[in-house]
C-alpha atoms as a PDB file:
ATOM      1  CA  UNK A   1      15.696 200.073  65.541  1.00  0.00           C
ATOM      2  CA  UNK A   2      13.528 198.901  62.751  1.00  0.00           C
ATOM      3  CA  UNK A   3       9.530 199.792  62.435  1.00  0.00           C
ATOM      4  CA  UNK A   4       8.328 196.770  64.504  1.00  0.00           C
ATOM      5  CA  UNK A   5      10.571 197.935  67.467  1.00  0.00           C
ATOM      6  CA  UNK A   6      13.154 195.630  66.792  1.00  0.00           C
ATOM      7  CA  UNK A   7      16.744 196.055  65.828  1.00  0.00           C
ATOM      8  CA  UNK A   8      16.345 193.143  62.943  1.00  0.00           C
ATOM      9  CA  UNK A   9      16.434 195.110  59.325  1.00  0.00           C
ATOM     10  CA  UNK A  10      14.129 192.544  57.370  1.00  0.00           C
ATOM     11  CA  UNK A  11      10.961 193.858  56.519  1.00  0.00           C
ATOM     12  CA  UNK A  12       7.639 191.537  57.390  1.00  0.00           C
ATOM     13  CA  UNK A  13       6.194 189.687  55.362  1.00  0.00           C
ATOM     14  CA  UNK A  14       2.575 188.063  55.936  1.00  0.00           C
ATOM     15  CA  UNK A  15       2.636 183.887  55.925  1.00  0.00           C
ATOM     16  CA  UNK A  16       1.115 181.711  53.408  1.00  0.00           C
ATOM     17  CA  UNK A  17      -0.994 178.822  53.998  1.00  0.00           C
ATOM     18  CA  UNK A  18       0.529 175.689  52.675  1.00  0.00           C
ATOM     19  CA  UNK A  19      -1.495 173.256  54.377  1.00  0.00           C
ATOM     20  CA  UNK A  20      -2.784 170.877  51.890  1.00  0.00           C
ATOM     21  CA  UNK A  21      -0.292 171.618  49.419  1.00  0.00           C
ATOM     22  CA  UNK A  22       2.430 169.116  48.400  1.00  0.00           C
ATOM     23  CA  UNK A  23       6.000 169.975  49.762  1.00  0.00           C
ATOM     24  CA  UNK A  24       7.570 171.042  46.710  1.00  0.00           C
ATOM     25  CA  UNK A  25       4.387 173.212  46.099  1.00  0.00           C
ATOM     26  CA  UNK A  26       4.493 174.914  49.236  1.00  0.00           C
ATOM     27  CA  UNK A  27       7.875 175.874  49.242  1.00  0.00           C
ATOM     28  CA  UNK A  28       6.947 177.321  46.321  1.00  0.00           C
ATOM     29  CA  UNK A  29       4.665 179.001  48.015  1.00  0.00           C
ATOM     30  CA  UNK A  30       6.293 180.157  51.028  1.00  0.00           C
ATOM     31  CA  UNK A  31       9.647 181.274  48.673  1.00  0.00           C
ATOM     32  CA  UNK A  32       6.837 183.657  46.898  1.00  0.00           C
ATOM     33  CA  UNK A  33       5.842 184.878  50.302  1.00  0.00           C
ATOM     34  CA  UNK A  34       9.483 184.903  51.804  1.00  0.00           C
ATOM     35  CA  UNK A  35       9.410 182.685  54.642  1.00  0.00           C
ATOM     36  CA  UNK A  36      11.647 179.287  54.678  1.00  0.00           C
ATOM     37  CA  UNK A  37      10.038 176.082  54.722  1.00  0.00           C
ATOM     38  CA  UNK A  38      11.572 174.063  57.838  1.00  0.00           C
ATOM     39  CA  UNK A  39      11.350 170.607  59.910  1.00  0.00           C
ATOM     40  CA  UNK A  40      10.005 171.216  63.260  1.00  0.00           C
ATOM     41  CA  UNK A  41      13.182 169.713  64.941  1.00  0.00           C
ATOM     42  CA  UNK A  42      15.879 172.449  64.853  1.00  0.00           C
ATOM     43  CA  UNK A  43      18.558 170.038  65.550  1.00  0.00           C
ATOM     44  CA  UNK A  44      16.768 167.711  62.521  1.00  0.00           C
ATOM     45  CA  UNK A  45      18.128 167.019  59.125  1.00  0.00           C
ATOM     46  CA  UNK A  46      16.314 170.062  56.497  1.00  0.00           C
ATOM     47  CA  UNK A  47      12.850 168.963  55.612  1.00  0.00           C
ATOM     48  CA  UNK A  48      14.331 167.712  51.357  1.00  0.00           C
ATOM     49  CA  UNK A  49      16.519 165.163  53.030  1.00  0.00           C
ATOM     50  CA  UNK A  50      13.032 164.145  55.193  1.00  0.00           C
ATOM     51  CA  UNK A  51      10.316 164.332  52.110  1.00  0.00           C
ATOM     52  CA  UNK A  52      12.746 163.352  49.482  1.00  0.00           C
ATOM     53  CA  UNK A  53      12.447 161.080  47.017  1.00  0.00           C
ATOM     54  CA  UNK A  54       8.427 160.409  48.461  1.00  0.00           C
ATOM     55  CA  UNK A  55       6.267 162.969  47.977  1.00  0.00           C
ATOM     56  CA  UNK A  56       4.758 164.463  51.331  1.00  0.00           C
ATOM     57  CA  UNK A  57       1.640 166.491  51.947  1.00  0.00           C
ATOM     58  CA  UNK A  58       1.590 169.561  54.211  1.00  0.00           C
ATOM     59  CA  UNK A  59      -1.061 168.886  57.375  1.00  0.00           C
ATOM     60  CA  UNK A  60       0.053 171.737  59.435  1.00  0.00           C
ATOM     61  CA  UNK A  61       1.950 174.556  59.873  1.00  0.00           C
ATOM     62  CA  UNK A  62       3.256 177.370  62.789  1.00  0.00           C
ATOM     63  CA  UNK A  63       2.748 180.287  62.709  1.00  0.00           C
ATOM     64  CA  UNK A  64      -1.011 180.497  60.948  1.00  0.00           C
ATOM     65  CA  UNK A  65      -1.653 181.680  57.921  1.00  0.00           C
ATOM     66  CA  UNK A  66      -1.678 185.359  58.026  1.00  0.00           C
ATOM     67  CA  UNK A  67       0.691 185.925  60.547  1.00  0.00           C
ATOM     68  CA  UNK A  68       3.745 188.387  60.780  1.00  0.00           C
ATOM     69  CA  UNK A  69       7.322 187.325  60.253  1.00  0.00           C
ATOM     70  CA  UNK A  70      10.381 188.750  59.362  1.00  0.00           C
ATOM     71  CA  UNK A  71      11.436 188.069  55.746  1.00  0.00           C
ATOM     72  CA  UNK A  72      12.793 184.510  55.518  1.00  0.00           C
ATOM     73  CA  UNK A  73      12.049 183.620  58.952  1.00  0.00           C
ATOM     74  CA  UNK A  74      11.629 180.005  59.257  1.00  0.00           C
ATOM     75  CA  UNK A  75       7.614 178.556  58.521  1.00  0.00           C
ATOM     76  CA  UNK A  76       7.518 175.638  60.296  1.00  0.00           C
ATOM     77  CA  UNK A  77       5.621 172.392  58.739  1.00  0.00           C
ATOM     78  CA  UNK A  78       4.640 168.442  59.648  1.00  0.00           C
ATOM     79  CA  UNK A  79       4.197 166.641  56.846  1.00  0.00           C
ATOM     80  CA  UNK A  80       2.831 163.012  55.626  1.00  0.00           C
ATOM     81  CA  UNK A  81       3.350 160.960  52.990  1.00  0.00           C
ATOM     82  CA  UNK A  82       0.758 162.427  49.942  1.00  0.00           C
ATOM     83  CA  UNK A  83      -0.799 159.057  49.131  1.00  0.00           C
ATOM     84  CA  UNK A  84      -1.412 158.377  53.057  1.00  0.00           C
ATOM     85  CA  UNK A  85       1.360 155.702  53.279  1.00  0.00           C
ATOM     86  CA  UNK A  86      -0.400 153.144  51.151  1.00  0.00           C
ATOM     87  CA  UNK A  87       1.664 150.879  48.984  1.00  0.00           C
ATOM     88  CA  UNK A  88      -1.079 148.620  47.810  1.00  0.00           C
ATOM     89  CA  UNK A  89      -1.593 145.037  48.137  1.00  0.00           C
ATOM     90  CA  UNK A  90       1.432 143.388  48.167  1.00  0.00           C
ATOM     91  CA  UNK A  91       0.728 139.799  49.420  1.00  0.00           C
ATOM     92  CA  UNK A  92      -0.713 138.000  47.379  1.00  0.00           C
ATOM     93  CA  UNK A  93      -4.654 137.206  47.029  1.00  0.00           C
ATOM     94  CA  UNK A  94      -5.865 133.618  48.136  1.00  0.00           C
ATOM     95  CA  UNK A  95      -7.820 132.312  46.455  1.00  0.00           C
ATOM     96  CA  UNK A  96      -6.626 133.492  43.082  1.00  0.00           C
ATOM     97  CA  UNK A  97      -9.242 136.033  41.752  1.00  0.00           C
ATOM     98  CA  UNK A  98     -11.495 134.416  38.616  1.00  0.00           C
ATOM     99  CA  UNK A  99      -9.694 135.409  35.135  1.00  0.00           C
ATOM    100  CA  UNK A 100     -11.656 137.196  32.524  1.00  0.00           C
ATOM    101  CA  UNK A 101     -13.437 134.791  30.347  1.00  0.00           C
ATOM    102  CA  UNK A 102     -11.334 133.234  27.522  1.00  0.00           C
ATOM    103  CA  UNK A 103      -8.075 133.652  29.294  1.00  0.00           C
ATOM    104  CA  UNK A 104      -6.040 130.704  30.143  1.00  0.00           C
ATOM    105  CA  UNK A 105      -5.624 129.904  33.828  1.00  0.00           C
ATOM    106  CA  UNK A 106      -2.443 129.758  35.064  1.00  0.00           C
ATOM    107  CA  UNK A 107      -1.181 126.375  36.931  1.00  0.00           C
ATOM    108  CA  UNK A 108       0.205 126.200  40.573  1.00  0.00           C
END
C-alpha cells in the first residue's frame, strides 16, 4: 500500500492552474507538473484532435488548482476558441466605406 493508503505506486503531484492559458501552453504546463491534459468526454476523441489546427483557450479545469493527484492522472479541461470565435466581417459593407482622398474609386 502506498503513503496515501492506496495500492497505486505513483507519487502525488500538486495540479497546476492552466486556466487562461492557451492549450499548447498548458499542457506545457501540466507535463511540468505531471498531470495529463484531457477532454472532459472519456469516450471523446483526445483534446489535439479537438483544439487542433485553431488555437483554444483554457476556461476551466477539474480538479482546482492545488489539488492532489497521482502522477499523470488525467487534468481535465473545457476549452474555447482563443480569439472568442470571431472571424471578422465577412459580408461585405453597404454602402461602400469613403476611400482615402486621392484614391480612385472603384466602379460597380
Amino acid at each position: 500500500m502506498g503513503p496515501d493508503g492506496t495500492d497505486r505506486a505513483a507519487d502525488l503531484v500538486l495540479v497546476p492552474s492552466v486556466v487562461g492559458l492557451e492549450v499548447e501552453v498548458a499542457r506545457r504546463v501540466a507535463d511540468a507538473a505531471g498531470v495529463a491534459l484531457a477532454q472532459p468526454d472519456p469516450d471523446g476523441p483526445p483534446l489535439g484532435a479537438l483544439t487542433w489546427p485553431e488555437r483554444h483557450r483554457v476556461v476551466g479545469q477539474h480538479p482546482a488548482p492545488g489539488s492532489v493527484l497521482h502522477r499523470w492522472d488525467s487534468l481535465v479541461v473545457h476549452t474555447e476558441l482563443a480569439d472568442g470565435g470571431a472571424a471578422g466581417v465577412r459580408e461585405p459593407r453597404r454602402p461602400h466605406p469613403e476611400p482615402p482622398a486621392g484614391r480612385a474609386t472603384p466602379t460597380e
